[in-house]
PDB file of N, CA and C in Angstrom:
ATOM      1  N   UNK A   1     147.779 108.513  66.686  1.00  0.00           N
ATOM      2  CA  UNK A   1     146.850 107.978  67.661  1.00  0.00           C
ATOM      3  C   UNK A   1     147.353 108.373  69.046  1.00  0.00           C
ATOM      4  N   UNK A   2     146.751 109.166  69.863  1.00  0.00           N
ATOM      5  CA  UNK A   2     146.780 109.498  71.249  1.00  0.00           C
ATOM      6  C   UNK A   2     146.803 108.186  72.225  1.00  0.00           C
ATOM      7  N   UNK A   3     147.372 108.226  73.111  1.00  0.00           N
ATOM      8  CA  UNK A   3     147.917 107.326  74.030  1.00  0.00           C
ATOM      9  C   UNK A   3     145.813 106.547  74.804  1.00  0.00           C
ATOM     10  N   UNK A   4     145.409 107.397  75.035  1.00  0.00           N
ATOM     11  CA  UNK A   4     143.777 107.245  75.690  1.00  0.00           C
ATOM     12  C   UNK A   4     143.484 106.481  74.331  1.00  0.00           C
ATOM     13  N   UNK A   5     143.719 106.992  73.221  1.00  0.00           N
ATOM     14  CA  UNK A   5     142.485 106.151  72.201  1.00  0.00           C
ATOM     15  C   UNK A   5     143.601 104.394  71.766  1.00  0.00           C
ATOM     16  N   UNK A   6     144.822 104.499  72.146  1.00  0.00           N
ATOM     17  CA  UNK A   6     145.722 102.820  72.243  1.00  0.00           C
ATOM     18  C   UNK A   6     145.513 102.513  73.206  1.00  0.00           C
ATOM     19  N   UNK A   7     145.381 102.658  74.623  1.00  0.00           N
ATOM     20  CA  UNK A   7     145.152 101.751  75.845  1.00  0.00           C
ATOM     21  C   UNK A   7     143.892 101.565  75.838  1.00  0.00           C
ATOM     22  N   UNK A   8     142.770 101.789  75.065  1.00  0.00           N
ATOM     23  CA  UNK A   8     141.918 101.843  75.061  1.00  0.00           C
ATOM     24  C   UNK A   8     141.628 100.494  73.637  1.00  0.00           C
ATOM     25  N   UNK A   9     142.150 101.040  72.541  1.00  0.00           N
ATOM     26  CA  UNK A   9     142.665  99.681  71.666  1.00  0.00           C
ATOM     27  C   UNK A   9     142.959  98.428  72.203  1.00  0.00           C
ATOM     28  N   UNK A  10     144.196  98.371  73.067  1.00  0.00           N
ATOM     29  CA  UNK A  10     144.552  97.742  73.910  1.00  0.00           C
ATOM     30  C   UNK A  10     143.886  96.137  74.889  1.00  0.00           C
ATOM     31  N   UNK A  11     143.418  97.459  75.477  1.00  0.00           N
ATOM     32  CA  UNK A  11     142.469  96.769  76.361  1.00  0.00           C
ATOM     33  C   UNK A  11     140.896  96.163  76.089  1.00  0.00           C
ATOM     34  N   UNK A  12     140.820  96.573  74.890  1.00  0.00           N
ATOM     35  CA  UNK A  12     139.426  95.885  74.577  1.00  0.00           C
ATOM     36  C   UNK A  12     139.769  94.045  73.839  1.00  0.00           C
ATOM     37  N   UNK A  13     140.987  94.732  73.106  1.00  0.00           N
ATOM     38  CA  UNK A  13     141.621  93.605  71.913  1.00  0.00           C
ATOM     39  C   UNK A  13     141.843  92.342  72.963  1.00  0.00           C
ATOM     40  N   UNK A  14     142.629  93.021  74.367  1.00  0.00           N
ATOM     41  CA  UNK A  14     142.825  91.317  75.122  1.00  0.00           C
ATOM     42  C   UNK A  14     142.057  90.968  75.718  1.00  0.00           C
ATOM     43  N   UNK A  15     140.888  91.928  76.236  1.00  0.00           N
ATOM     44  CA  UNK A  15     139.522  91.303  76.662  1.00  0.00           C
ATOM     45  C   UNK A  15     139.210  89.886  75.803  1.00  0.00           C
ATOM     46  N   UNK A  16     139.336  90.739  74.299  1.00  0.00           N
ATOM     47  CA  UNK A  16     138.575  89.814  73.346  1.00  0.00           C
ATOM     48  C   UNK A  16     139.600  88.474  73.118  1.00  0.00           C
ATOM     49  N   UNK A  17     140.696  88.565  73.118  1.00  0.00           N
ATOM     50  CA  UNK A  17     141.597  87.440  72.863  1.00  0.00           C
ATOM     51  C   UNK A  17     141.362  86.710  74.227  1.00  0.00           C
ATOM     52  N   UNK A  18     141.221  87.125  75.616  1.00  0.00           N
ATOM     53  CA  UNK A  18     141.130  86.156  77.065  1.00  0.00           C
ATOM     54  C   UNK A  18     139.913  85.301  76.419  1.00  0.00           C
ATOM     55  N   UNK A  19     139.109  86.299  76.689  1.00  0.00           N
ATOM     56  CA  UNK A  19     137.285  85.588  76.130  1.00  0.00           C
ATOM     57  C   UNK A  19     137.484  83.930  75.173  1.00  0.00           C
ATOM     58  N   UNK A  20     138.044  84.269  74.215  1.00  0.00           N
ATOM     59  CA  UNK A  20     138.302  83.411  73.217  1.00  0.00           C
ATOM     60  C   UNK A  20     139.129  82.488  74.105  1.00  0.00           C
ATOM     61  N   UNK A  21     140.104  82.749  74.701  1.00  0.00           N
ATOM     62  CA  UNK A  21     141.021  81.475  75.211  1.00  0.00           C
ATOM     63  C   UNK A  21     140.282  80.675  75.879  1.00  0.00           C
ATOM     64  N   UNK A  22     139.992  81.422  77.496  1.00  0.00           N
ATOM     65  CA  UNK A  22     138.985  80.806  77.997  1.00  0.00           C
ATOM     66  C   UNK A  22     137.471  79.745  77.867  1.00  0.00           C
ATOM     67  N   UNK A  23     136.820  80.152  76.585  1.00  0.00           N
ATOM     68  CA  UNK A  23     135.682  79.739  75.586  1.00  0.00           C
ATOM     69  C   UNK A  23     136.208  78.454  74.682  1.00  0.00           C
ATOM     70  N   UNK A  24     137.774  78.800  74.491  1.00  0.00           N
ATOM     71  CA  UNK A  24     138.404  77.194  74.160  1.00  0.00           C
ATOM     72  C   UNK A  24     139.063  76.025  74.725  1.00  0.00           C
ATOM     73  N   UNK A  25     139.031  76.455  76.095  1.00  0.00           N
ATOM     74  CA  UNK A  25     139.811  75.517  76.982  1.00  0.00           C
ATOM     75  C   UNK A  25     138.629  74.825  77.860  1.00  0.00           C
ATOM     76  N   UNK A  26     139.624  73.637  78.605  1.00  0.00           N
ATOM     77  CA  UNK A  26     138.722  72.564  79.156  1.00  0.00           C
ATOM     78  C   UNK A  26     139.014  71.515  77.980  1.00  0.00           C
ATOM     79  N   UNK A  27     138.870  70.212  78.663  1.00  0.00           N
ATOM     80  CA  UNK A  27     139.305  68.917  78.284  1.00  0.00           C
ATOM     81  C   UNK A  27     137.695  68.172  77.429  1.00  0.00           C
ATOM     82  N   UNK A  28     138.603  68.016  76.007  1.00  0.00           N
ATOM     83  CA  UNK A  28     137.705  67.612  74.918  1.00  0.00           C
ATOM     84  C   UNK A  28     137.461  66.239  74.855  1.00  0.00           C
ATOM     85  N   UNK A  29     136.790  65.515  73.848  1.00  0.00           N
ATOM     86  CA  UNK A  29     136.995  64.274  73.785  1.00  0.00           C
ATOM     87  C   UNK A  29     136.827  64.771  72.063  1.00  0.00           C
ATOM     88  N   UNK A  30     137.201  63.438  71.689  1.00  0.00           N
ATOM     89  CA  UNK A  30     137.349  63.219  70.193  1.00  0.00           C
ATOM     90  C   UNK A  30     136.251  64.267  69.416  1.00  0.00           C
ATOM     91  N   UNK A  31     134.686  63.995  70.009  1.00  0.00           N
ATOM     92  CA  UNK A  31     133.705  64.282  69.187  1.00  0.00           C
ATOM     93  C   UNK A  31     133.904  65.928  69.144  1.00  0.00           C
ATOM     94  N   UNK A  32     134.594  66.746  70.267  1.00  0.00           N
ATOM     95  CA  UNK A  32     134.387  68.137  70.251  1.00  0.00           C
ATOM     96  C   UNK A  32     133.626  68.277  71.338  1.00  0.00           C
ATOM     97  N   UNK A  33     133.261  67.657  71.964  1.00  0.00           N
ATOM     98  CA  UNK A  33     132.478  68.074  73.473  1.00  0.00           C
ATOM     99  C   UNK A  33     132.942  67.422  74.612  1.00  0.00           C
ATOM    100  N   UNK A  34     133.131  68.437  75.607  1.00  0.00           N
ATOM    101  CA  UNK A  34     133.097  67.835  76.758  1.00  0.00           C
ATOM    102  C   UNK A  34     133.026  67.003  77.435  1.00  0.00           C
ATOM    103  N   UNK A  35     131.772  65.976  77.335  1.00  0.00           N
ATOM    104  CA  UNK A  35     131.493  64.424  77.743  1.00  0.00           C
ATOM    105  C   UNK A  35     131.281  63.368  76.497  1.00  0.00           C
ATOM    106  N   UNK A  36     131.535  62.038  76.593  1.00  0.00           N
ATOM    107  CA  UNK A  36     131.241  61.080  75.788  1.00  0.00           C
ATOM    108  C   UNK A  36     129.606  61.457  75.098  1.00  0.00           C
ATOM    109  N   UNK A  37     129.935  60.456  74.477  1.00  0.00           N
ATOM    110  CA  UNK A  37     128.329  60.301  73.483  1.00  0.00           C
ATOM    111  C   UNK A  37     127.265  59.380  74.661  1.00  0.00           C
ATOM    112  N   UNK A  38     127.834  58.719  75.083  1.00  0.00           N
ATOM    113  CA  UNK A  38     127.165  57.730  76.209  1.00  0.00           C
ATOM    114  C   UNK A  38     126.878  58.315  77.372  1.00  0.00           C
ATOM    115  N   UNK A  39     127.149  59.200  77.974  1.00  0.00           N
ATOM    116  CA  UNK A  39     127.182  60.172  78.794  1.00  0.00           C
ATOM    117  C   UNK A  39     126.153  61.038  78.977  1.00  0.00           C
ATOM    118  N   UNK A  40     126.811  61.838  77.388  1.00  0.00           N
ATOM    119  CA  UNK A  40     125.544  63.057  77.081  1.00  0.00           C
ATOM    120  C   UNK A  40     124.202  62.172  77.101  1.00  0.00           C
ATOM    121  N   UNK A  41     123.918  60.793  76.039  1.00  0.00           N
ATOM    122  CA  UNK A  41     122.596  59.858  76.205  1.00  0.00           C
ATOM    123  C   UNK A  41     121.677  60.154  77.410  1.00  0.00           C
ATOM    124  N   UNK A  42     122.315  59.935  78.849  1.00  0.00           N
ATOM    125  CA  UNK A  42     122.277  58.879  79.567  1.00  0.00           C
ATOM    126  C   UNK A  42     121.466  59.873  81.028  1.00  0.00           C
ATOM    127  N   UNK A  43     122.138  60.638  80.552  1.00  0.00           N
ATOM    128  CA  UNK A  43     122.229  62.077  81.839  1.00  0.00           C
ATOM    129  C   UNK A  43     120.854  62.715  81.126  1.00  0.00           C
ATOM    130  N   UNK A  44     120.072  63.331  82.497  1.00  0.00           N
ATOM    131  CA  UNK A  44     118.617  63.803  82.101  1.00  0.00           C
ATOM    132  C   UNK A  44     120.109  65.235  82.945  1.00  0.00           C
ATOM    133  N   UNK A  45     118.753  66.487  82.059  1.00  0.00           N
ATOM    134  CA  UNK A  45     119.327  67.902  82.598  1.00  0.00           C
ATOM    135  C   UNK A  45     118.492  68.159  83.997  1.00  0.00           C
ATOM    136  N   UNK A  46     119.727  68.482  84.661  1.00  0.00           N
ATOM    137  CA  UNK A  46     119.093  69.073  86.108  1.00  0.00           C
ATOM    138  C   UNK A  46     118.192  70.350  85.675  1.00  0.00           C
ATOM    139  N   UNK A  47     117.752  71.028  86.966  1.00  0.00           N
ATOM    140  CA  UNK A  47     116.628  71.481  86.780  1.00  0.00           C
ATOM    141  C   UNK A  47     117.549  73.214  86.783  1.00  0.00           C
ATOM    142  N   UNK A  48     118.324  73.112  86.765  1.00  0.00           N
ATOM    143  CA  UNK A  48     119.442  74.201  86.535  1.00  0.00           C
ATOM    144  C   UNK A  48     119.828  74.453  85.753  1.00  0.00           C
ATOM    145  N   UNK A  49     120.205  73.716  84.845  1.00  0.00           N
ATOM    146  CA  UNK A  49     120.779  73.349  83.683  1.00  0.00           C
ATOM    147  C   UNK A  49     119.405  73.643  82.556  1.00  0.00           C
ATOM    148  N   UNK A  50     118.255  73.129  82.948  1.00  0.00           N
ATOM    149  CA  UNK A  50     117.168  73.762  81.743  1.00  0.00           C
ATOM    150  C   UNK A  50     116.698  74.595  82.113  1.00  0.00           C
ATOM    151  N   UNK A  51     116.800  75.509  83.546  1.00  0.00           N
ATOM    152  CA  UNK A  51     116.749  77.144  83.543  1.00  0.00           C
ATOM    153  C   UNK A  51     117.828  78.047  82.884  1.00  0.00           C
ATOM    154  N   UNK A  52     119.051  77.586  83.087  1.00  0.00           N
ATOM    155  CA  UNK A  52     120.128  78.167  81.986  1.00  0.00           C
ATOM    156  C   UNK A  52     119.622  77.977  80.542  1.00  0.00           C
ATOM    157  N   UNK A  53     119.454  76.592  80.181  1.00  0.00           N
ATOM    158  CA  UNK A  53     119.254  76.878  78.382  1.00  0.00           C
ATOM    159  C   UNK A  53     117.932  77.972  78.525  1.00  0.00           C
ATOM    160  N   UNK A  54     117.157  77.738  79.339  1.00  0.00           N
ATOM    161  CA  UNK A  54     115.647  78.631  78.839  1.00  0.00           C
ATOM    162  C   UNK A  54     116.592  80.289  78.824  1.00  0.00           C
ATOM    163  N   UNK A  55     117.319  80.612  79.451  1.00  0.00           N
ATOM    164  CA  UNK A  55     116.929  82.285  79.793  1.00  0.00           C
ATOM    165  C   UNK A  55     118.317  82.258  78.669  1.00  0.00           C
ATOM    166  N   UNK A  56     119.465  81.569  78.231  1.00  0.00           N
ATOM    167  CA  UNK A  56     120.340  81.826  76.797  1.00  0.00           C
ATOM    168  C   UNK A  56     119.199  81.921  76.048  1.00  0.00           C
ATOM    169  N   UNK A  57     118.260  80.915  75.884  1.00  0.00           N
ATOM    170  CA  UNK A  57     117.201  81.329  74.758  1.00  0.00           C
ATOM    171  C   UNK A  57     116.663  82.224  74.407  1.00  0.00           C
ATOM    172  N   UNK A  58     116.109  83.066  75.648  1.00  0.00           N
ATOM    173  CA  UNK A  58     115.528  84.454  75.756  1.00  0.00           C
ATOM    174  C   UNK A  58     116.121  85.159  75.313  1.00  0.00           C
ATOM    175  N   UNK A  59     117.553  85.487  76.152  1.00  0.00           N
ATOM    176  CA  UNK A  59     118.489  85.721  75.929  1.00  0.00           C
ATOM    177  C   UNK A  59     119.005  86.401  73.850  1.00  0.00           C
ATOM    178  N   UNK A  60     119.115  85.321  73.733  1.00  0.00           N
ATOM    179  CA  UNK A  60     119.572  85.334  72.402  1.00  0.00           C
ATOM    180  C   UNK A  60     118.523  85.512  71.294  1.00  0.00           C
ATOM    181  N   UNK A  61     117.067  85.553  72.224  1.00  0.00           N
ATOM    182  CA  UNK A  61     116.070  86.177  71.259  1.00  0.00           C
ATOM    183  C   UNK A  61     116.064  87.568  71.008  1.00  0.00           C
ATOM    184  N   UNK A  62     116.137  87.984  72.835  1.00  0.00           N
ATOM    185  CA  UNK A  62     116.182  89.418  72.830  1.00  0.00           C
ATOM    186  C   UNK A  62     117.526  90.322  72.090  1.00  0.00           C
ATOM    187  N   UNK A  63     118.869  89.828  72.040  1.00  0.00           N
ATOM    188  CA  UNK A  63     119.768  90.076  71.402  1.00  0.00           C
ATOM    189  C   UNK A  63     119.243  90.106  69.547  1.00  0.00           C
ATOM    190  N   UNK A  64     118.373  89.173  69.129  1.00  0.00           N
ATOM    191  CA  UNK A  64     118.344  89.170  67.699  1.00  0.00           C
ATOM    192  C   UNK A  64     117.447  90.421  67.593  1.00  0.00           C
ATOM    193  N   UNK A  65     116.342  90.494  68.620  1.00  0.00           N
ATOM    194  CA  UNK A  65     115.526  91.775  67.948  1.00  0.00           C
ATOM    195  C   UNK A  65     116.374  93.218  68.482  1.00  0.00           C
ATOM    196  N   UNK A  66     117.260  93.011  68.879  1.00  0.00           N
ATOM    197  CA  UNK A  66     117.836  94.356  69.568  1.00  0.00           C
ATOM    198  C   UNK A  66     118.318  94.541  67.701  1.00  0.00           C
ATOM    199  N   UNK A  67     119.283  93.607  67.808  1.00  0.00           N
ATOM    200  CA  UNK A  67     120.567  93.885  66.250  1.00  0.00           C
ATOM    201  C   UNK A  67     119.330  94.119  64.981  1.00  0.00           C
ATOM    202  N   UNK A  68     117.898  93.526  65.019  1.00  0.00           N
ATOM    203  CA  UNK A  68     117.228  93.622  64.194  1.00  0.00           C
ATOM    204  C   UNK A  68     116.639  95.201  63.798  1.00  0.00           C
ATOM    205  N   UNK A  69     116.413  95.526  64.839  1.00  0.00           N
ATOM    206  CA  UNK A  69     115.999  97.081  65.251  1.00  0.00           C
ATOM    207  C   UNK A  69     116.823  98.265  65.253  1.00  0.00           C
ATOM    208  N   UNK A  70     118.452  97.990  65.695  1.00  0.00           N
ATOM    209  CA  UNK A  70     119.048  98.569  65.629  1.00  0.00           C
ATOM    210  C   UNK A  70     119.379  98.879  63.896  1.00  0.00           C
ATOM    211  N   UNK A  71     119.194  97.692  63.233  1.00  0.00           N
ATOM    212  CA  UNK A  71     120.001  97.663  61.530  1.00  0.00           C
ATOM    213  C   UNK A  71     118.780  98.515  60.858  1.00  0.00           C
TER     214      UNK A  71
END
């Protein structure tokens, strides 16, 4: 293996290991989420917060027909 095709190994592998760290950190509570159960209840979503879920939605639609099309 040529030195270009291992730093290249390399550098994708700790991308992917940061990603993962980052994606697991931040302070849990028992249930696995972020805020209490009473909390999550209680709290209506800002109007930010249900423009984010809408466009992950899109989002992750347009991702399924990409992988669908591509296979």
């Amino acid at each position: 293996m040529n030195a270009k095709t291992f730093t290249t190994a390399a550098l994708i592998g700790s991308m992917f290991l940061a990603s993962a760290t980052f994606a697991a950190g931040g302070p849990r509570n028992s249930d696995g989420g972020g805020r209490s159960a009473e909390t999550a209840d209680s709290e209506d979503l800002t109007t930010i917060e249900v423009s984010d879920l809408q466009f992950m939605r899109e989002e992750e639609k347009l991702a399924r027909d990409v992988y669908l099309t591509m296979d």
